[in-house]
C-alpha atoms as a PDB file:
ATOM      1  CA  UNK A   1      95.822 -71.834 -13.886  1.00  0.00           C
ATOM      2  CA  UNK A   2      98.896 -73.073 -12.486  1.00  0.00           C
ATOM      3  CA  UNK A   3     101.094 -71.737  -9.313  1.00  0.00           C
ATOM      4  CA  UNK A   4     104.479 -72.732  -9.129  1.00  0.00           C
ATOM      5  CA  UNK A   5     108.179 -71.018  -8.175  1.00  0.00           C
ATOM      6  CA  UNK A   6     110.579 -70.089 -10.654  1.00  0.00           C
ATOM      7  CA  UNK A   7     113.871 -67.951 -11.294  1.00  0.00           C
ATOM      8  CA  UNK A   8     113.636 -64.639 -11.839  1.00  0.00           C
ATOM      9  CA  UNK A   9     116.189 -65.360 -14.787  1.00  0.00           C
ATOM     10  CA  UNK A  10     112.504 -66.761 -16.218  1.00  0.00           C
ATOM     11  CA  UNK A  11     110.496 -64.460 -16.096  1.00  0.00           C
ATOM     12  CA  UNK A  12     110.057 -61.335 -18.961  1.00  0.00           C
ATOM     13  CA  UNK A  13     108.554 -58.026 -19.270  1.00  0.00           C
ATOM     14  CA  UNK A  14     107.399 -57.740 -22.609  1.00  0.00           C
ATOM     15  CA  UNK A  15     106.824 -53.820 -23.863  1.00  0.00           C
ATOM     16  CA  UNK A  16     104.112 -55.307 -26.335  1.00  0.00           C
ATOM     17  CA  UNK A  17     101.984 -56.113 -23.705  1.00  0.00           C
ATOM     18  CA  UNK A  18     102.685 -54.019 -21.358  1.00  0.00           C
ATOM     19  CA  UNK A  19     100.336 -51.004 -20.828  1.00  0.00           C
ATOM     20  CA  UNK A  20     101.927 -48.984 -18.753  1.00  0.00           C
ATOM     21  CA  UNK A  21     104.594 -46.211 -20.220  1.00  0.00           C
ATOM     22  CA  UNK A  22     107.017 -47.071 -17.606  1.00  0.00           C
ATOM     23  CA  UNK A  23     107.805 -48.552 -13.996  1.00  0.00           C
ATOM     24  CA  UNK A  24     107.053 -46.588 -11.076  1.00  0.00           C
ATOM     25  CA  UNK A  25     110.121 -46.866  -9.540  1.00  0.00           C
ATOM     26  CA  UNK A  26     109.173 -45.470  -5.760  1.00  0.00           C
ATOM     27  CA  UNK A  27     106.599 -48.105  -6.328  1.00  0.00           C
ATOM     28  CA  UNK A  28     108.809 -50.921  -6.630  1.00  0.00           C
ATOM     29  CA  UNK A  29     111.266 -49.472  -3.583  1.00  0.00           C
ATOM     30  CA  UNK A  30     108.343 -49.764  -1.497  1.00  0.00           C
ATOM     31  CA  UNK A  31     107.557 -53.316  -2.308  1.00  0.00           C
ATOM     32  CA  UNK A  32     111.242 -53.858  -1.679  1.00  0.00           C
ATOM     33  CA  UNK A  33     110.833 -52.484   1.692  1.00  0.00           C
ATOM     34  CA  UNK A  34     107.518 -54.981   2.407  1.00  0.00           C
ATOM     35  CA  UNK A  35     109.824 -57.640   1.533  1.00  0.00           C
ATOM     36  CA  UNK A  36     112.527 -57.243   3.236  1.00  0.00           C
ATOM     37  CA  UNK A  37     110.693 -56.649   6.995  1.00  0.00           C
ATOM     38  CA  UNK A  38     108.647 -60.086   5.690  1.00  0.00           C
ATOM     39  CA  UNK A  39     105.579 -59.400   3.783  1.00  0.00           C
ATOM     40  CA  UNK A  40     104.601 -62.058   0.802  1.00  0.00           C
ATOM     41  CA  UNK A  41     102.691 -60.347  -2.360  1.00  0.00           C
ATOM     42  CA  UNK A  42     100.234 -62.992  -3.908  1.00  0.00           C
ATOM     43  CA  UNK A  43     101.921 -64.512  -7.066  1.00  0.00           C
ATOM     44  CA  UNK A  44     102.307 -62.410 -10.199  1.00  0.00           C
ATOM     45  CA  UNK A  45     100.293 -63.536 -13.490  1.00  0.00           C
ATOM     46  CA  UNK A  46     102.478 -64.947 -16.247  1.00  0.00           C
ATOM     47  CA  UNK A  47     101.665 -66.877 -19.699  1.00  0.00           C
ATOM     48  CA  UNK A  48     104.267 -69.302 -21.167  1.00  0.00           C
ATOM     49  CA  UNK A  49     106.587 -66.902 -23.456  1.00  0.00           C
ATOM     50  CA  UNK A  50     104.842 -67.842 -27.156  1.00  0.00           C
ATOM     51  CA  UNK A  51     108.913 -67.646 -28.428  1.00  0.00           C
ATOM     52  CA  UNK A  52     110.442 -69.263 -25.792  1.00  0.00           C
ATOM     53  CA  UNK A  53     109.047 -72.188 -23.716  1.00  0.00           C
ATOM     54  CA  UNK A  54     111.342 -71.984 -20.835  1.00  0.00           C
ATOM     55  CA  UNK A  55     110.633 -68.489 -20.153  1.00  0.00           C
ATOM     56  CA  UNK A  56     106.935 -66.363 -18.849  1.00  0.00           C
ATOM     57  CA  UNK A  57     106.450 -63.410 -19.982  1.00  0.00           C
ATOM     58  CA  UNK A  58     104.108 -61.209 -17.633  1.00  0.00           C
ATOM     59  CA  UNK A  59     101.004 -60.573 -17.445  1.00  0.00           C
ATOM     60  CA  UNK A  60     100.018 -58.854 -14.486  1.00  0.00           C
ATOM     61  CA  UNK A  61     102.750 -57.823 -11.128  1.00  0.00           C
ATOM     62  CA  UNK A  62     105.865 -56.236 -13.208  1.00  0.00           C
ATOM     63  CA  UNK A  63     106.190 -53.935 -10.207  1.00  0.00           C
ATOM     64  CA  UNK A  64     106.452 -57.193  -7.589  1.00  0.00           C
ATOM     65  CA  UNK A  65     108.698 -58.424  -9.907  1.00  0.00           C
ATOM     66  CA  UNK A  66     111.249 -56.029 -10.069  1.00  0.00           C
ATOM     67  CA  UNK A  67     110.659 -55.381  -5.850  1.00  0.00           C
ATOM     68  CA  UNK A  68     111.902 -59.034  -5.710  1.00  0.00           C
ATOM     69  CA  UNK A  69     114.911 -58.833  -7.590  1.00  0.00           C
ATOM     70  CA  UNK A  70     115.884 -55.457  -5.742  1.00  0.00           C
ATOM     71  CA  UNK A  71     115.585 -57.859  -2.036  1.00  0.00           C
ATOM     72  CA  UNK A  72     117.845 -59.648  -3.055  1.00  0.00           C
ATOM     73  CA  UNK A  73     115.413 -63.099  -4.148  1.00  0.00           C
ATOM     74  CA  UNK A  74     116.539 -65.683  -6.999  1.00  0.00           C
ATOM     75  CA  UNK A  75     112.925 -66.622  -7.331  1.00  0.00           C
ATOM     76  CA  UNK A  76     109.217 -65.799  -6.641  1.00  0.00           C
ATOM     77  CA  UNK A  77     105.616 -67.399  -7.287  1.00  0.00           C
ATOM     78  CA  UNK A  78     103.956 -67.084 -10.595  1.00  0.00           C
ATOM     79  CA  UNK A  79     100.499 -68.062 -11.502  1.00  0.00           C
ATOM     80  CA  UNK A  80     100.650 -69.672 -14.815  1.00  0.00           C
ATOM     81  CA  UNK A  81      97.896 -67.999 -17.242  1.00  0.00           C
ATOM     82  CA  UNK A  82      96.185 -69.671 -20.732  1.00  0.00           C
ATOM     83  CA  UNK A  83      94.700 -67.267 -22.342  1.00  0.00           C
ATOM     84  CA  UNK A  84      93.071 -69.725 -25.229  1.00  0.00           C
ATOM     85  CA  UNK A  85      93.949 -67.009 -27.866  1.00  0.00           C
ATOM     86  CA  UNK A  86      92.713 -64.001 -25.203  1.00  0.00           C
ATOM     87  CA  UNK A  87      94.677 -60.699 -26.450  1.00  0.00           C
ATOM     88  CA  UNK A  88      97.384 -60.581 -23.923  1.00  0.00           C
ATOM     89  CA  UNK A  89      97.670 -57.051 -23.916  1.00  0.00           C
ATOM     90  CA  UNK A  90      94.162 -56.540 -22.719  1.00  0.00           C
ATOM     91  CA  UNK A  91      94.322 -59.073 -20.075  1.00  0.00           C
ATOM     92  CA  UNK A  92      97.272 -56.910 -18.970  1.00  0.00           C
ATOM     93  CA  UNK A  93      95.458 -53.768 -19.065  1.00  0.00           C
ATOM     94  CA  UNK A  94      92.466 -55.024 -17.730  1.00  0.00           C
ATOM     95  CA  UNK A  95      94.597 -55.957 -14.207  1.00  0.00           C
ATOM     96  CA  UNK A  96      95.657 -52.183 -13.783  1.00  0.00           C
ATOM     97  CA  UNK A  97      92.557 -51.645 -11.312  1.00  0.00           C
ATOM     98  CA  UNK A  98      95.125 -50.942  -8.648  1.00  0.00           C
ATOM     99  CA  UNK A  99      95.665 -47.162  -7.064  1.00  0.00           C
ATOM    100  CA  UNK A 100      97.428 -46.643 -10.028  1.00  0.00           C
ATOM    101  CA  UNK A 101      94.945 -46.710 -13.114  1.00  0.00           C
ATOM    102  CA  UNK A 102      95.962 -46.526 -16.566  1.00  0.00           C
ATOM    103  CA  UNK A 103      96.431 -42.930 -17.552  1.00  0.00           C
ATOM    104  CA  UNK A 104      94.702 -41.522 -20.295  1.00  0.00           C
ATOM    105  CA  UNK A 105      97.538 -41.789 -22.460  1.00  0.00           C
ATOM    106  CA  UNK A 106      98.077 -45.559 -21.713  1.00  0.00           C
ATOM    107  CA  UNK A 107      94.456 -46.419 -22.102  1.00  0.00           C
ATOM    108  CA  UNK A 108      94.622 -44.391 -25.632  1.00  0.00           C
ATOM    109  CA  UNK A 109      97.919 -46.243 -26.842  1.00  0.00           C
ATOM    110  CA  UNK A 110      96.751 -49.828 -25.179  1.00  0.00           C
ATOM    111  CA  UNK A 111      93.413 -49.533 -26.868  1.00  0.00           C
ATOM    112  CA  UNK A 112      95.011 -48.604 -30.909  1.00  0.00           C
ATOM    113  CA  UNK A 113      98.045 -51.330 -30.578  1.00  0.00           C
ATOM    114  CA  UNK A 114      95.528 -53.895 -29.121  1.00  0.00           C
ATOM    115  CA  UNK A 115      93.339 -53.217 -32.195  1.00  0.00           C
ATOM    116  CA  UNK A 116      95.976 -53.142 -34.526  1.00  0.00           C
ATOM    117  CA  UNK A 117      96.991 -56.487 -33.383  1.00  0.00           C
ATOM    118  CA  UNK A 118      93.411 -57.855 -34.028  1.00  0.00           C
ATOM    119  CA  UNK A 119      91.082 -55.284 -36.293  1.00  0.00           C
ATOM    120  CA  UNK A 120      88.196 -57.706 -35.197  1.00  0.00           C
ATOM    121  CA  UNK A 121      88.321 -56.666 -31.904  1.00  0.00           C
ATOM    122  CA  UNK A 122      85.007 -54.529 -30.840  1.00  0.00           C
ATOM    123  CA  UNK A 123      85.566 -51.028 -29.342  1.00  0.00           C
ATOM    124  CA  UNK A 124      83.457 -52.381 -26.213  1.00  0.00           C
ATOM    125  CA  UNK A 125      85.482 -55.202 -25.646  1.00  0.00           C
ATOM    126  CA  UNK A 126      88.591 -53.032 -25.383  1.00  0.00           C
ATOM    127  CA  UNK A 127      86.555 -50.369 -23.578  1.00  0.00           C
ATOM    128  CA  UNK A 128      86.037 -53.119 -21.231  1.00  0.00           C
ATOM    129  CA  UNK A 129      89.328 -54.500 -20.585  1.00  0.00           C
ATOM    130  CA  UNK A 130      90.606 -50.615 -20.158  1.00  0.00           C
ATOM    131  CA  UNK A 131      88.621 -49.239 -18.392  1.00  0.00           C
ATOM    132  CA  UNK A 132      86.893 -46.957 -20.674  1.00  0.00           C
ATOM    133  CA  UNK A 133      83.943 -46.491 -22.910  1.00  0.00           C
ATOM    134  CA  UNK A 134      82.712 -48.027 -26.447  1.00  0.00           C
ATOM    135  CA  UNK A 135      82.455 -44.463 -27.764  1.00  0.00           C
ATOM    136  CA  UNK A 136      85.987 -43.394 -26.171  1.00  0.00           C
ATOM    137  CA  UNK A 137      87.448 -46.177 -27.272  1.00  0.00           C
ATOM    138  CA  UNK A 138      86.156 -45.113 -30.725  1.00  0.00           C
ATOM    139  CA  UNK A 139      87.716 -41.988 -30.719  1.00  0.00           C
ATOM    140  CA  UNK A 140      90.890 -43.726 -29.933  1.00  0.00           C
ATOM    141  CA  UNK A 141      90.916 -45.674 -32.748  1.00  0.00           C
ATOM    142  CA  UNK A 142      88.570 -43.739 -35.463  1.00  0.00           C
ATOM    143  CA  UNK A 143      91.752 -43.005 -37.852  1.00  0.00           C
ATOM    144  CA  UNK A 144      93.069 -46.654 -37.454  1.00  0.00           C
ATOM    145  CA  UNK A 145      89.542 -48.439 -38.477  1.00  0.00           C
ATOM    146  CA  UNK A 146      89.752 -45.676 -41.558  1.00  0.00           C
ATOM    147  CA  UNK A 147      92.738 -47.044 -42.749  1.00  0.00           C
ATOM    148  CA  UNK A 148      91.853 -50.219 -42.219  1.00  0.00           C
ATOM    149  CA  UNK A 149      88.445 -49.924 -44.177  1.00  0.00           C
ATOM    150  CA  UNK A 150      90.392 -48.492 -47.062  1.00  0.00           C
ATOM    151  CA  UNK A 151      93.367 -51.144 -46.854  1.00  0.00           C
ATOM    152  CA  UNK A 152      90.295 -53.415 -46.758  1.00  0.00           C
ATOM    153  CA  UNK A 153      88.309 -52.347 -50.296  1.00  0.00           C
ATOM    154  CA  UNK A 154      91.643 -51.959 -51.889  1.00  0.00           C
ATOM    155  CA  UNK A 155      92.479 -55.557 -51.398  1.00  0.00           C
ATOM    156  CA  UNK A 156      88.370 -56.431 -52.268  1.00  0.00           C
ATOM    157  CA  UNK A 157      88.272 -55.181 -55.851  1.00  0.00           C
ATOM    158  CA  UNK A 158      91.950 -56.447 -56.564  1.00  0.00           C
ATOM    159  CA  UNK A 159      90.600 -60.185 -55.863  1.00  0.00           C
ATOM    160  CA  UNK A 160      87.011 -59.201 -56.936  1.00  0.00           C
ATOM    161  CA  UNK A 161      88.860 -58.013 -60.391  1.00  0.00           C
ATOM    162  CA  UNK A 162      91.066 -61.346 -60.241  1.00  0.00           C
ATOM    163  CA  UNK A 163      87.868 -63.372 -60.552  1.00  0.00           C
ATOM    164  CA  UNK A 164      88.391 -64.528 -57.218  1.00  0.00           C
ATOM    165  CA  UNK A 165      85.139 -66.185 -55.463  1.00  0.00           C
ATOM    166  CA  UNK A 166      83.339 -64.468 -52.667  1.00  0.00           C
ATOM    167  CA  UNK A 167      84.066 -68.009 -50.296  1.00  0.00           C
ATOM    168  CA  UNK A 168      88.002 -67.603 -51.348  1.00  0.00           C
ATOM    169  CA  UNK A 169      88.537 -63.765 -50.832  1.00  0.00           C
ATOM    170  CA  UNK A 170      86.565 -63.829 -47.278  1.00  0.00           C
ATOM    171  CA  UNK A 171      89.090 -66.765 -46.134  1.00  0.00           C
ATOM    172  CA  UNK A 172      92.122 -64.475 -47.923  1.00  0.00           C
ATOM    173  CA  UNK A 173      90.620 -61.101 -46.405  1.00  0.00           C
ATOM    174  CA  UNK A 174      89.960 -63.410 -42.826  1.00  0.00           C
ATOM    175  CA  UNK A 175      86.842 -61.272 -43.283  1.00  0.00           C
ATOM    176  CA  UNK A 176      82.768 -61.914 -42.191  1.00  0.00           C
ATOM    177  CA  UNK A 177      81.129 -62.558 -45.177  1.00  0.00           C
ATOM    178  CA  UNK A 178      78.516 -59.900 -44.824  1.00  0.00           C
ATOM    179  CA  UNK A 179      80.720 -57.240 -44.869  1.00  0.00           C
ATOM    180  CA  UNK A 180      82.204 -58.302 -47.838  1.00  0.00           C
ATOM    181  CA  UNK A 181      78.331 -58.832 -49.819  1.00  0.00           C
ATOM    182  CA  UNK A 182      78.121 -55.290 -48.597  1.00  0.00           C
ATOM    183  CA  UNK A 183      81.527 -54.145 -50.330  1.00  0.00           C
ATOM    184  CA  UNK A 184      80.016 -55.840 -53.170  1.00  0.00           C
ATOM    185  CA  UNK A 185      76.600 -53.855 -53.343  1.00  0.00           C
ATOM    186  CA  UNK A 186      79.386 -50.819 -53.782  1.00  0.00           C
ATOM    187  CA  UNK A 187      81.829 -51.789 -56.088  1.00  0.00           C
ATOM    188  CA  UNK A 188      80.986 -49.531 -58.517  1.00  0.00           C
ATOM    189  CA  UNK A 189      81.082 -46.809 -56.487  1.00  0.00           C
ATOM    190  CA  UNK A 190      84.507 -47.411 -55.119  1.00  0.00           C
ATOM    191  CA  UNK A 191      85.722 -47.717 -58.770  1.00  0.00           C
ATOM    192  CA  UNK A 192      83.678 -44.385 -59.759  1.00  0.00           C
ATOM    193  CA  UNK A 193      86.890 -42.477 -59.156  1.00  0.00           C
ATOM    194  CA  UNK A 194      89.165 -45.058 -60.982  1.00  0.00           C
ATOM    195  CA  UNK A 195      86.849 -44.801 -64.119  1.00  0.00           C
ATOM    196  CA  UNK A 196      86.417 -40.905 -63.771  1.00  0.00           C
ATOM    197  CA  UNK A 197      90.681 -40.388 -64.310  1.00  0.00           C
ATOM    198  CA  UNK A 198      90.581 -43.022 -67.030  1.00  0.00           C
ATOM    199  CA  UNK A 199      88.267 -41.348 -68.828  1.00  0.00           C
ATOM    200  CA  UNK A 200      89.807 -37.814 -68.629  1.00  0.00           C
ATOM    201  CA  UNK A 201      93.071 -39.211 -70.193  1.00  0.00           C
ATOM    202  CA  UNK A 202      95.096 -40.025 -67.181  1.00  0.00           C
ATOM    203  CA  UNK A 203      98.331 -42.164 -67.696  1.00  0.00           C
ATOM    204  CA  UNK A 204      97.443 -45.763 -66.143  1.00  0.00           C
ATOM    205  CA  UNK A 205     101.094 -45.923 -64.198  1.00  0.00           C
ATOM    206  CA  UNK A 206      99.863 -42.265 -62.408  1.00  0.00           C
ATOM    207  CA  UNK A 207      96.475 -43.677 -61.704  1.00  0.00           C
ATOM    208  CA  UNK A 208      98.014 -47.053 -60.468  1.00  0.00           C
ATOM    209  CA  UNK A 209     100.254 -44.451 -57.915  1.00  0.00           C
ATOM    210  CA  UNK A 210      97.245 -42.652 -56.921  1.00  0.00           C
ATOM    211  CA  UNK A 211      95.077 -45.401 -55.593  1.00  0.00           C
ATOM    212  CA  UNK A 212      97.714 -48.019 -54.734  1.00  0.00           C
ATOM    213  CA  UNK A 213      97.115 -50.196 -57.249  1.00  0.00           C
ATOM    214  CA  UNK A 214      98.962 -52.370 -59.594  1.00  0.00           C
ATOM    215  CA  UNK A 215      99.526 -51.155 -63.184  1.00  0.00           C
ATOM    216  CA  UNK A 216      97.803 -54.124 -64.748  1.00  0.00           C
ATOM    217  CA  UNK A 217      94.904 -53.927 -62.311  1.00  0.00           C
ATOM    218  CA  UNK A 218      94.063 -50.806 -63.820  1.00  0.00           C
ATOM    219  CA  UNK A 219      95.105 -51.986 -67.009  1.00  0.00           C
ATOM    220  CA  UNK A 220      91.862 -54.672 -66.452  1.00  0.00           C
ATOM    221  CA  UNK A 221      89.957 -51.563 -65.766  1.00  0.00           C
ATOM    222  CA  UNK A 222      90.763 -49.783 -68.863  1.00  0.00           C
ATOM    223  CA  UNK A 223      90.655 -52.521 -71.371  1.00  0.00           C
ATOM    224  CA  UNK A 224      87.417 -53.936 -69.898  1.00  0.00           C
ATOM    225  CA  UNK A 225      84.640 -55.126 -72.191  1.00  0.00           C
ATOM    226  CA  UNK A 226      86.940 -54.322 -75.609  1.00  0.00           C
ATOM    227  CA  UNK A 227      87.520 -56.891 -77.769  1.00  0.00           C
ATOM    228  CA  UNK A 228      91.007 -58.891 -78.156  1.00  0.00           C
ATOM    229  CA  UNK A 229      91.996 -56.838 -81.160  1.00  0.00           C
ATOM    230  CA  UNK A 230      90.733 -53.250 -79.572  1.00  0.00           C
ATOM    231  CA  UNK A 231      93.105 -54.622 -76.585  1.00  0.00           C
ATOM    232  CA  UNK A 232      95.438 -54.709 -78.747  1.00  0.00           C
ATOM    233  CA  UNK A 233      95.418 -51.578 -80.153  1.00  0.00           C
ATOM    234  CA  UNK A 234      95.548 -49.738 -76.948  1.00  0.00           C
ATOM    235  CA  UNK A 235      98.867 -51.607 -75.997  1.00  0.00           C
ATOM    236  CA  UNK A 236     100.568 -50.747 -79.255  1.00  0.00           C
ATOM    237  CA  UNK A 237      99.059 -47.169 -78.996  1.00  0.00           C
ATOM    238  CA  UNK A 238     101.035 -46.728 -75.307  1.00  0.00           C
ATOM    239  CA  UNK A 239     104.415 -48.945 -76.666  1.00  0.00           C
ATOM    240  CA  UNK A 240     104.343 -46.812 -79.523  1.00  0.00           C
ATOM    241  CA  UNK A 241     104.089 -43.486 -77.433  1.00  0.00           C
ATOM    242  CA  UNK A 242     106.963 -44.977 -74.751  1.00  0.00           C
ATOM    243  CA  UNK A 243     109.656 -45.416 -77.857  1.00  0.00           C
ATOM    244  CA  UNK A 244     108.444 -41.665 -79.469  1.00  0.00           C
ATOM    245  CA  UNK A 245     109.342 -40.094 -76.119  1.00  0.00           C
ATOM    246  CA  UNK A 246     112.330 -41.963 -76.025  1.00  0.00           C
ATOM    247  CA  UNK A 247     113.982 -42.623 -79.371  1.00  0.00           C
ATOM    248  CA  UNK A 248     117.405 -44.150 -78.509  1.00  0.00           C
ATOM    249  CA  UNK A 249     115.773 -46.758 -76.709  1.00  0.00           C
ATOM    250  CA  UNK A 250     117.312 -50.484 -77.832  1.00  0.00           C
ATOM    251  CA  UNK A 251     113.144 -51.820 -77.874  1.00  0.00           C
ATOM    252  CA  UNK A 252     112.761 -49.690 -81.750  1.00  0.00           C
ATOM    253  CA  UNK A 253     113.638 -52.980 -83.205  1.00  0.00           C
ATOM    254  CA  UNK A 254     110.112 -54.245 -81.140  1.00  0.00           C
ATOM    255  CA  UNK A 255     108.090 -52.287 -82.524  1.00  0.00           C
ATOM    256  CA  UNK A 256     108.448 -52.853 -85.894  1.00  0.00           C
ATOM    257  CA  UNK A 257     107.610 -56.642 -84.775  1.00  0.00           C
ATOM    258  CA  UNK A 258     105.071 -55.703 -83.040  1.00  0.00           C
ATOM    259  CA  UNK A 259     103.553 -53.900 -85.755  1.00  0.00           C
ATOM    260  CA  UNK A 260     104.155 -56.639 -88.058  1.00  0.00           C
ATOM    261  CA  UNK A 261     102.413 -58.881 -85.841  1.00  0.00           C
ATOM    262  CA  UNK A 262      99.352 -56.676 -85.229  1.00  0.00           C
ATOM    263  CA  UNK A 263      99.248 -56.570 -88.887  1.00  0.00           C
ATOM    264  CA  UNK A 264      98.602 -59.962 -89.554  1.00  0.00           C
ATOM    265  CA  UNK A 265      96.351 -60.677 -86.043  1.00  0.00           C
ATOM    266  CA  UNK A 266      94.363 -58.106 -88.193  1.00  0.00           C
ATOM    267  CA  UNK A 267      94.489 -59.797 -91.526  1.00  0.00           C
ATOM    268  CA  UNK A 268      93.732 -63.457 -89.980  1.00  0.00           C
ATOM    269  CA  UNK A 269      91.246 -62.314 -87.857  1.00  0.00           C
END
């Protein structure tokens, strides 16, 4: 840590790390008071500003800070924070131990945008640095890790069906290696549902829609273990069915190349 003075023109309060809804503005008239008759507040707790090096964004006195700019003062000591890759926000909530506590709405939104920030973070660890409980701090969160687990084995069978290897889709996914061997031991059962609308005649584009996927990711799904001519087939079978619905369309002239073509991949093959 490093304590220094610097201009209030320097110093930031950035919303993103900031826990509290708002500044308590009788708060910061009474600090102005203190002040003014002569009383020094210890220095406020700042990090470098990660966009702009000549700036501090702050991590811990916002009240103090705007008391001194209301006396009348051009600048004010800061103790100069490095985090080493600490979430900021949490360090920020984790200094409202004052009279004035994070609310229960502050601890609730501090707790999901910290996590959103950093999905590895551990409910305890939050609970921790708020103030609150592992299992509170679960509840806060309990739709976000959802999502997350879903956004998760979406992107896992898209690589897994990709051919990508387990070591490159943990580095891509930034995710533990066990949990993705356990994602593994289920893949089948994540694409049971897939499998189940492909087989009751579903168009591939409404499937794709339905599960977020890419056309020709289920397109691997439906064409899987069929031979190159079978593959084929099924393509010509949907191009076919595109330019019946739609008989004007300019692509007629396609098909009957097509056709010649699958013709003679028959007759050579």
């Amino acid at each position: 840590m490093t304590i220094k003075q610097v201009n209030l023109n320097q110093l930031v309060i950035d919303e993103s790390i900031y826990p509290r809804n708002d500044i308590n503005i009788k708060r910061v008239e009474l600090f102005a008071e203190n002040l003014r008759d002569g009383f020094r507040f210890d220095a406020i707790e700042v990090e470098t500003h990660p966009d702009d090096k000549d700036k501090y964004r702050i991590l811990d006195g916002a009240h103090r800070f705007k008391a001194h700019r209301a006396a009348g003062y051009t600048e004010m000591s800061v103790n100069i924070q490095k985090l080493d890759g600490y979430n900021a926000l949490l360090y920020s909530a984790s200094k409202a131990i004052g009279p004035q506590q994070l609310t229960e709405e502050e601890a609730r939104e501090t707790a999901r945008h910290a996590y959103s920030d950093d999905t590895t973070l551990k409910p305890v660890d939050i609970g921790k640095a708020i103030g609150r409980s592992r299992r509170t701090v679960d509840s806060y969160i309990a739709n976000l890790k959802t999502v997350n687990e879903l956004e998760l084995e979406v992107n896992f069978i898209r690589m897994k069906r990709l051919g990508l290897p387990i070591d490159r889709i943990v580095k891509r996914l930034n995710t533990p290696k066990r949990t993705l061997h356990n994602k593994n031991s289920i893949l089948t059962e994540l694409l049971e549902p897939i499998m189940n609308d492909i087989s009751k005649g579903f168009a591939v584009p409404q499937i794709a829609d339905k599960y977020s996927f890419t056309e020709p990711m289920i397109w691997s799904i439906v064409l899987e273990g069929k031979d190159d001519i079978d593959r084929f087939k099924r393509l010509c079978q949907i191009i076919d069915l595109n330019l019946h619905l739609f008989p004007q369309c300019k692509r007629r002239k396609q098909l009957v190349l097509l056709e010649s073509f699958s013709y003679d991949l028959i007759f050579f093959c």
